[in-house]
Protein backbone atom coordinates (compact mmCIF):
# COMPACT_ATOMS: atom_id res chain seq x y z
CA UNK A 1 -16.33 28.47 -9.49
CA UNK A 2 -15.47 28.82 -5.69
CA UNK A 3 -14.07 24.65 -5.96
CA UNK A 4 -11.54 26.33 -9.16
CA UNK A 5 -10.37 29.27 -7.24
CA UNK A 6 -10.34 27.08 -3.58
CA UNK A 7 -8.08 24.44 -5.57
CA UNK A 8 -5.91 27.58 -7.27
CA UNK A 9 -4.88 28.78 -3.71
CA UNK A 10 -4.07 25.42 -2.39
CA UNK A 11 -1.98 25.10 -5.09
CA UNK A 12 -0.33 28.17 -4.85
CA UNK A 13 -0.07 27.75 -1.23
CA UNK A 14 1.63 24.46 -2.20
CA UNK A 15 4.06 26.23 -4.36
CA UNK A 16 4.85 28.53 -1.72
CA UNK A 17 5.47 26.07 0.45
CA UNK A 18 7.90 23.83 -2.26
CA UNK A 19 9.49 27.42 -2.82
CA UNK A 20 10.50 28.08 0.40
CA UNK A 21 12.14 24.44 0.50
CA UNK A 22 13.42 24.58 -2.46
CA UNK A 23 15.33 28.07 -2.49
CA UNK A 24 18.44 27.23 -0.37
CA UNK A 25 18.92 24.17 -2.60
CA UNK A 26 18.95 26.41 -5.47
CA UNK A 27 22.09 28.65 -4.10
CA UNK A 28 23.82 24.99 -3.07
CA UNK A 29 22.98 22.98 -5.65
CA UNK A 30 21.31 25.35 -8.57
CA UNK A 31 24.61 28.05 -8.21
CA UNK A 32 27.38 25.99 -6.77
CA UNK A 33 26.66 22.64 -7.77
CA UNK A 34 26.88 20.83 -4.89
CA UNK A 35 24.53 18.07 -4.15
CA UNK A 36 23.47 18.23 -0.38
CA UNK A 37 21.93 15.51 0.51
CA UNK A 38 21.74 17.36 4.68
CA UNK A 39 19.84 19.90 2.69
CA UNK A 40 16.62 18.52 4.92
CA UNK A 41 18.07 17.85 8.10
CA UNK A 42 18.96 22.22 7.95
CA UNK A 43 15.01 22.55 7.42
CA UNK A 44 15.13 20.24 10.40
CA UNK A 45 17.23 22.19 12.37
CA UNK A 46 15.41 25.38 11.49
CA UNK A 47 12.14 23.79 12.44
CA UNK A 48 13.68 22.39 16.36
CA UNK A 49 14.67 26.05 16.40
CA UNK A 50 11.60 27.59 16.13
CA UNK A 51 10.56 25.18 18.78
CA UNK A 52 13.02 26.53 21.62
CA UNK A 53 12.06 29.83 20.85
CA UNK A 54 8.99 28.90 21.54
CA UNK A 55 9.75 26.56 24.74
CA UNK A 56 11.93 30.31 26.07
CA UNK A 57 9.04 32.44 25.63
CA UNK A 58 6.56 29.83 27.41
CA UNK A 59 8.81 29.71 29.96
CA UNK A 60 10.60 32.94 30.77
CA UNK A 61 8.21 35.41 28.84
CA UNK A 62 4.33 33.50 28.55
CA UNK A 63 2.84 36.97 28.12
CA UNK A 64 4.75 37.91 24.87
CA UNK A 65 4.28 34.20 23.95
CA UNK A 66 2.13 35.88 21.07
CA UNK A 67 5.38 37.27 19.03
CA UNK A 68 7.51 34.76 19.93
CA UNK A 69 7.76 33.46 15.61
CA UNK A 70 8.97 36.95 15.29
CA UNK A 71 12.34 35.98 17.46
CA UNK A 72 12.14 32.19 15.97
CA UNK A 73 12.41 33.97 12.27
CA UNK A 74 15.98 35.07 12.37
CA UNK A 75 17.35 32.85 14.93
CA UNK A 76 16.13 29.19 12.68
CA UNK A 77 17.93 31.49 10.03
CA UNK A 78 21.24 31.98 11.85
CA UNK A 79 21.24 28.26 13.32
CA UNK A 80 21.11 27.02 10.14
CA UNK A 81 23.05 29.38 8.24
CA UNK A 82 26.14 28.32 10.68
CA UNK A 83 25.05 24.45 10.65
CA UNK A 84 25.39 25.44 6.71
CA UNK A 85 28.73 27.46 7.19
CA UNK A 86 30.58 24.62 9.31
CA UNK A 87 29.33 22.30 7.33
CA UNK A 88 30.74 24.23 3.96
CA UNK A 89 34.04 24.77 6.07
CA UNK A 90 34.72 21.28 7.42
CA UNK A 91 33.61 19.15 4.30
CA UNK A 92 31.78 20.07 1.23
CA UNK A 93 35.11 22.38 0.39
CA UNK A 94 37.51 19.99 0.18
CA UNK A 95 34.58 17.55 -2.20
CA UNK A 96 34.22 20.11 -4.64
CA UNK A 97 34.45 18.74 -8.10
CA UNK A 98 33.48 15.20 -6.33
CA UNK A 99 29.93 14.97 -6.99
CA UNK A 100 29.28 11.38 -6.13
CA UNK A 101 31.49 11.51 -3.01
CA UNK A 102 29.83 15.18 -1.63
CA UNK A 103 26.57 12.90 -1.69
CA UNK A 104 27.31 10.56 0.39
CA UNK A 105 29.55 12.36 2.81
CA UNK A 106 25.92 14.66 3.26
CA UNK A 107 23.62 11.63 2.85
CA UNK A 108 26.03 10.85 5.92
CA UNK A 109 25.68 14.33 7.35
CA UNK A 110 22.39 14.04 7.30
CA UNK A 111 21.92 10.61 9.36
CA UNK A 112 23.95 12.25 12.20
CA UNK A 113 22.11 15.10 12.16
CA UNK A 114 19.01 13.14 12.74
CA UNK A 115 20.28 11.46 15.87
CA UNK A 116 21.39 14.42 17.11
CA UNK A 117 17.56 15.71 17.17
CA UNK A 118 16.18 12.31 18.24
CA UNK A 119 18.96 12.76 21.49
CA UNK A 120 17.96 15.86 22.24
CA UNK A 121 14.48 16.21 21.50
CA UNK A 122 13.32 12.29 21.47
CA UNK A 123 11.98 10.13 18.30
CA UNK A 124 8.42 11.50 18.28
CA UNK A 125 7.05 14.47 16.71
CA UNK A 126 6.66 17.47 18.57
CA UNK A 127 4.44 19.94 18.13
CA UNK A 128 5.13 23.60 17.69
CA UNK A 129 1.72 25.91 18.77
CA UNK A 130 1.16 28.75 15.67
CA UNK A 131 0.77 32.21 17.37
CA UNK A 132 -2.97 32.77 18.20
CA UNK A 133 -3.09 35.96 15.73
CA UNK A 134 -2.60 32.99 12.83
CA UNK A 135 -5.73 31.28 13.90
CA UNK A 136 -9.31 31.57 11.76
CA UNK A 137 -8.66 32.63 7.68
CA UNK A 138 -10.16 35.18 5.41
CA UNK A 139 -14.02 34.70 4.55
CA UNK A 140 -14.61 35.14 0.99
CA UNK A 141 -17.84 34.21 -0.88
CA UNK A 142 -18.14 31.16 1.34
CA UNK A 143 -14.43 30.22 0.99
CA UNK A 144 -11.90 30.61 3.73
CA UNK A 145 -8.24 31.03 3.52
CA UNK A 146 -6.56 30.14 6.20
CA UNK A 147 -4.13 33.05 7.93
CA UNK A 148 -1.31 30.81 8.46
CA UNK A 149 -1.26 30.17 4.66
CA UNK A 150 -1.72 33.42 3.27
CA UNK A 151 1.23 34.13 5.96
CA UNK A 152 3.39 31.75 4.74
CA UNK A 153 2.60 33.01 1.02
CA UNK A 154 3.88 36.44 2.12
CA UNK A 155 7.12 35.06 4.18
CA UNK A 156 7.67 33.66 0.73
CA UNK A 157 7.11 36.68 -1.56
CA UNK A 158 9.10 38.78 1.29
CA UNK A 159 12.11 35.98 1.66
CA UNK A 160 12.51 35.82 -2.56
CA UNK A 161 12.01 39.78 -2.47
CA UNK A 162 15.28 40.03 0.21
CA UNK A 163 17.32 37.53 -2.37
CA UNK A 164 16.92 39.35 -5.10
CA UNK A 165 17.73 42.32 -3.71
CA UNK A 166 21.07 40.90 -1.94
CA UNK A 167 22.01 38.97 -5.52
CA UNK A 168 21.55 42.01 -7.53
CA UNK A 169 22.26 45.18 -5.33
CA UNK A 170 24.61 44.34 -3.28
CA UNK A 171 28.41 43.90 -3.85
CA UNK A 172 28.74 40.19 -1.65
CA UNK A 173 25.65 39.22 -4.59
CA UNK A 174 27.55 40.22 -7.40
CA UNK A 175 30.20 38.31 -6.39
CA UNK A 176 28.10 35.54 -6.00
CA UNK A 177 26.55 36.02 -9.40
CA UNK A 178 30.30 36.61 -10.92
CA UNK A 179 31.36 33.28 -9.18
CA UNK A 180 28.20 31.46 -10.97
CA UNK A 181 28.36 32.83 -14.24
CA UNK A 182 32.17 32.15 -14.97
CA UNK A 183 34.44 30.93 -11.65
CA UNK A 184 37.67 30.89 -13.19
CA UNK A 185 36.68 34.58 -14.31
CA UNK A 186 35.91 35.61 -11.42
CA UNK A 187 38.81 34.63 -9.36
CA UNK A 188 41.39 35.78 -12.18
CA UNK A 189 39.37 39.14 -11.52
CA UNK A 190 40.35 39.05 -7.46
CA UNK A 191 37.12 37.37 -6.15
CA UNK A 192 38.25 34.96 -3.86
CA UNK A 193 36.16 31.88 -4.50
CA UNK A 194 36.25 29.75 -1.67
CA UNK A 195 35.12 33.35 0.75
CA UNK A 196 31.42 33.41 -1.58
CA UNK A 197 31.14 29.78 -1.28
CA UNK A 198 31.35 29.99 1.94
CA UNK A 199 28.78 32.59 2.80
CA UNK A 200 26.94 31.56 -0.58
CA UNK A 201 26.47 28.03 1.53
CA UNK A 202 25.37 30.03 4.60
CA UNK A 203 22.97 31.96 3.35
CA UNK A 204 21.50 28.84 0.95
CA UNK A 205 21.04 27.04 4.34
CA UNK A 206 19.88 29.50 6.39
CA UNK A 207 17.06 29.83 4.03
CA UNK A 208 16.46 26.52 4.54
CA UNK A 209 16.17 27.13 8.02
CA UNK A 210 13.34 29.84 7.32
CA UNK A 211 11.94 26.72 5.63
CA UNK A 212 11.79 24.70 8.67
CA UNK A 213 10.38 27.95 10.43
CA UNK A 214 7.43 28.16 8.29
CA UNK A 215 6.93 24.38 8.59
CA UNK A 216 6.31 24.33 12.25
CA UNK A 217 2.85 26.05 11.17
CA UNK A 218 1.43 23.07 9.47
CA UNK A 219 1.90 20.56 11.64
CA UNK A 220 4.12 18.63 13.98
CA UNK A 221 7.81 18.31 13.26
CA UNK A 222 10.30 15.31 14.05
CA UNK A 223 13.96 14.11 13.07
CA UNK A 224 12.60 13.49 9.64
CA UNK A 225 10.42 16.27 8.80
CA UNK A 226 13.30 16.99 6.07
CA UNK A 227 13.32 13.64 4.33
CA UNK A 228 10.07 14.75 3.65
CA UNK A 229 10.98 17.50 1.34
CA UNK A 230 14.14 16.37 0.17
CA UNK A 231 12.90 14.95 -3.41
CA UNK A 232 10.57 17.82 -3.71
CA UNK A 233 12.93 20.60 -3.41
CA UNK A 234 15.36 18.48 -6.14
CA UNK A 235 12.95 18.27 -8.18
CA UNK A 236 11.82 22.13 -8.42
CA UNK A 237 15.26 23.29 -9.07
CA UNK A 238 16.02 21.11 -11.65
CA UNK A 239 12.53 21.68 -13.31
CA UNK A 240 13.15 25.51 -12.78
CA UNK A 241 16.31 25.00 -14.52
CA UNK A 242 19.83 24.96 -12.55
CA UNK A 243 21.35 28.47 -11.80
CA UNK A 244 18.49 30.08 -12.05
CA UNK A 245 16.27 31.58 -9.56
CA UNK A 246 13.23 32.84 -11.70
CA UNK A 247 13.00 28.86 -12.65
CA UNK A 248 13.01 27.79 -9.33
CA UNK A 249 10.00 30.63 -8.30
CA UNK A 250 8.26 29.08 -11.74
CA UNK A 251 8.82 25.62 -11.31
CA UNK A 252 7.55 25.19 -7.87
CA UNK A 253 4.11 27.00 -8.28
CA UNK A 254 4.08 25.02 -11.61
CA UNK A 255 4.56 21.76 -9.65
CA UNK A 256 2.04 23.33 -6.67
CA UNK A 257 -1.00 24.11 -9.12
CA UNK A 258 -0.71 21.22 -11.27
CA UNK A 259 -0.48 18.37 -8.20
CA UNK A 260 -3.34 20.42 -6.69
CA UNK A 261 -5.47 20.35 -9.65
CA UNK A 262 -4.92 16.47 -10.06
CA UNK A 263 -5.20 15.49 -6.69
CA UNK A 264 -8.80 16.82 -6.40
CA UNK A 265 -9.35 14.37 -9.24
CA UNK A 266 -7.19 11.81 -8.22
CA UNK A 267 -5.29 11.18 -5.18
CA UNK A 268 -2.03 12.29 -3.55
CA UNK A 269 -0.20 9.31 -4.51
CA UNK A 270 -1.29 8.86 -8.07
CA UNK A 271 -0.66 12.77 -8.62
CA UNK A 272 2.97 12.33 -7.29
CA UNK A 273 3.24 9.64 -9.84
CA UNK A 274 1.75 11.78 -12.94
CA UNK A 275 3.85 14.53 -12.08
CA UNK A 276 7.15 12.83 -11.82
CA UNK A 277 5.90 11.39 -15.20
CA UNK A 278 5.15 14.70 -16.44
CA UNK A 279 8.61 16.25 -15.00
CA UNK A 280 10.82 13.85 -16.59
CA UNK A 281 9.05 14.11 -19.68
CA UNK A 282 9.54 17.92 -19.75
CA UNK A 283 13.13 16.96 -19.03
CA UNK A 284 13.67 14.51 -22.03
CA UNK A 285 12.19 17.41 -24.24
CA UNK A 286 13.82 20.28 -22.62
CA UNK A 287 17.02 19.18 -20.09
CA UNK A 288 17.94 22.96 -18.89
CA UNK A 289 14.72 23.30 -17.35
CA UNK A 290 11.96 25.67 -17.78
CA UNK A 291 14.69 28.55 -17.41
CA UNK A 292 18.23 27.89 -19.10
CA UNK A 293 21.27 30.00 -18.23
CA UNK A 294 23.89 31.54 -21.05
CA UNK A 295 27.11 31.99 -19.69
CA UNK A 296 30.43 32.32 -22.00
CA UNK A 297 31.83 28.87 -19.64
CA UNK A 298 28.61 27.26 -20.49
CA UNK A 299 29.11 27.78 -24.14
């Protein structure tokens, strides 16, 4: 019983994990349908962020190095958000509409972005120390959960809480939502478009900067710490089902539970495989996903 329930957190630490990535492509890609190929360099940047904050405190503050992820928290959002912003500003608004060139130009993106982190911060992985309060886990019947896990499963459940809340509460999110649902709509209605892009591109990256944050607490980072994640995050959203971000919460602890569960019998690679396998399946059966948005444009 403890290896079931042991194997149900890892997955749903997994899922947290492919949630967090996954959420900022869901705003870029899922709601505006861009495909942003520097979606992983911005958990990149995120992650390097997280890692001056941490350099600042060592050096200029070493006895509140303790609280220092609480400063690296908003500030890998902001970095990225603007990375995200000036990126939106510069070039993805004038590919709208130009699906095959906005790939490249931010497959392009991304490969600059890379050497920009290898100039700075050198090739090799660096490694980011966890705050010492993060150490040790829970102590349950003979299983331990890790602290830095069951933090990262909150950061999550706290991050999606803040999105909802900013989609569906708050005027900027309607006009997001508005925008989504039915552009032309919208923008016959006085919503200027190309302002909620904008910010709708900010905030999608800075959450991929909170991404990168959370990162740093599993390991080292590098240049291509992204890459990583890139494929991952793709897939959730378009399992989850484009525009919608119930589907992504659904699809990527789907995806986290069920590679858990087959990589205990298995191994990492062959689970990849089955679940690719098992995603495009779902796909030929059902395209729009696990979650399928109405909207009068759509029909």
């Amino acid at each position: 019983m403890s290896v079931v329930i042991t194997q149900v957190f890892n997955g749903f630490s997994l899922g947290s994990i492919l949630l967090f990535v996954a959420i900022g492509l869901a705003i870029t890609f899922g709601l505006m349908g861009v495909i942003n190929m520097a979606h992983g360099e911005l958990i990149m940047a995120g992650a390097y962020m997280t890692y001056v904050v941490q350099q600042i405190f060592a050096k200029y503050a070493p006895q509140a190095l303790e609280y220092y992820f609480f400063v690296a928290i908003p500030a890998a959002f902001f970095v990225s958000a603007f990375l995200g912003w000036g990126l939106e500003q510069l070039l993805i608004r004038h590919l709208y509409h130009r699906p095959l060139d906005s790939l490249l130009a931010t497959w392009g993106v991304s490969l600059i972005l890379q050497q920009i982190a290898r100039t700075f911060f050198g090739a090799p992985n660096v490694a980011v120390l966890p705050p010492g309060w993060l150490d040790g886990g829970v102590r349950v019947a003979g299983m331990v959960f890790p602290y830095k896990r069951l933090f990262i499963l909150a950061f999550v459940i706290l991050s999606i809480f803040a999105l909802y809340v900013y989609l569906t509460k708050t005027p900027a999110g309607r006009r997001i939502r508005a925008v989504t649902l039915n552009r032309d709509m919208a923008s016959c209605l006085g919503i200027s478009t190309r302002k909620v892009d904008a910010y709708a591109f900010a905030i999608g990256s800075g959450f991929a900067g909170l991404a990168g944050c959370a990162l740093t607490l599993l390991g080292p980072i590098g240049p291509t710490i992204g890459t990583y994640y890139i494929v991952d995050a793709f897939m959730v959203v378009i399992l989850g089902g484009i525009g919608k971000l119930i589907g992504t919460v659904l699809g990527a602890f789907g995806i986290g539970l069920v590679s858990t569960l087959m990589e205990y019998s298995t191994s990492a690679t062959i689970a990849k495989v089955i679940m690719f396998a098992l995603i495009v399946a779902f796909l030929q059966w059902k395209p729009s996903g696990l979650v399928s948005m109405k909207t009068r444009s759509l029909d």
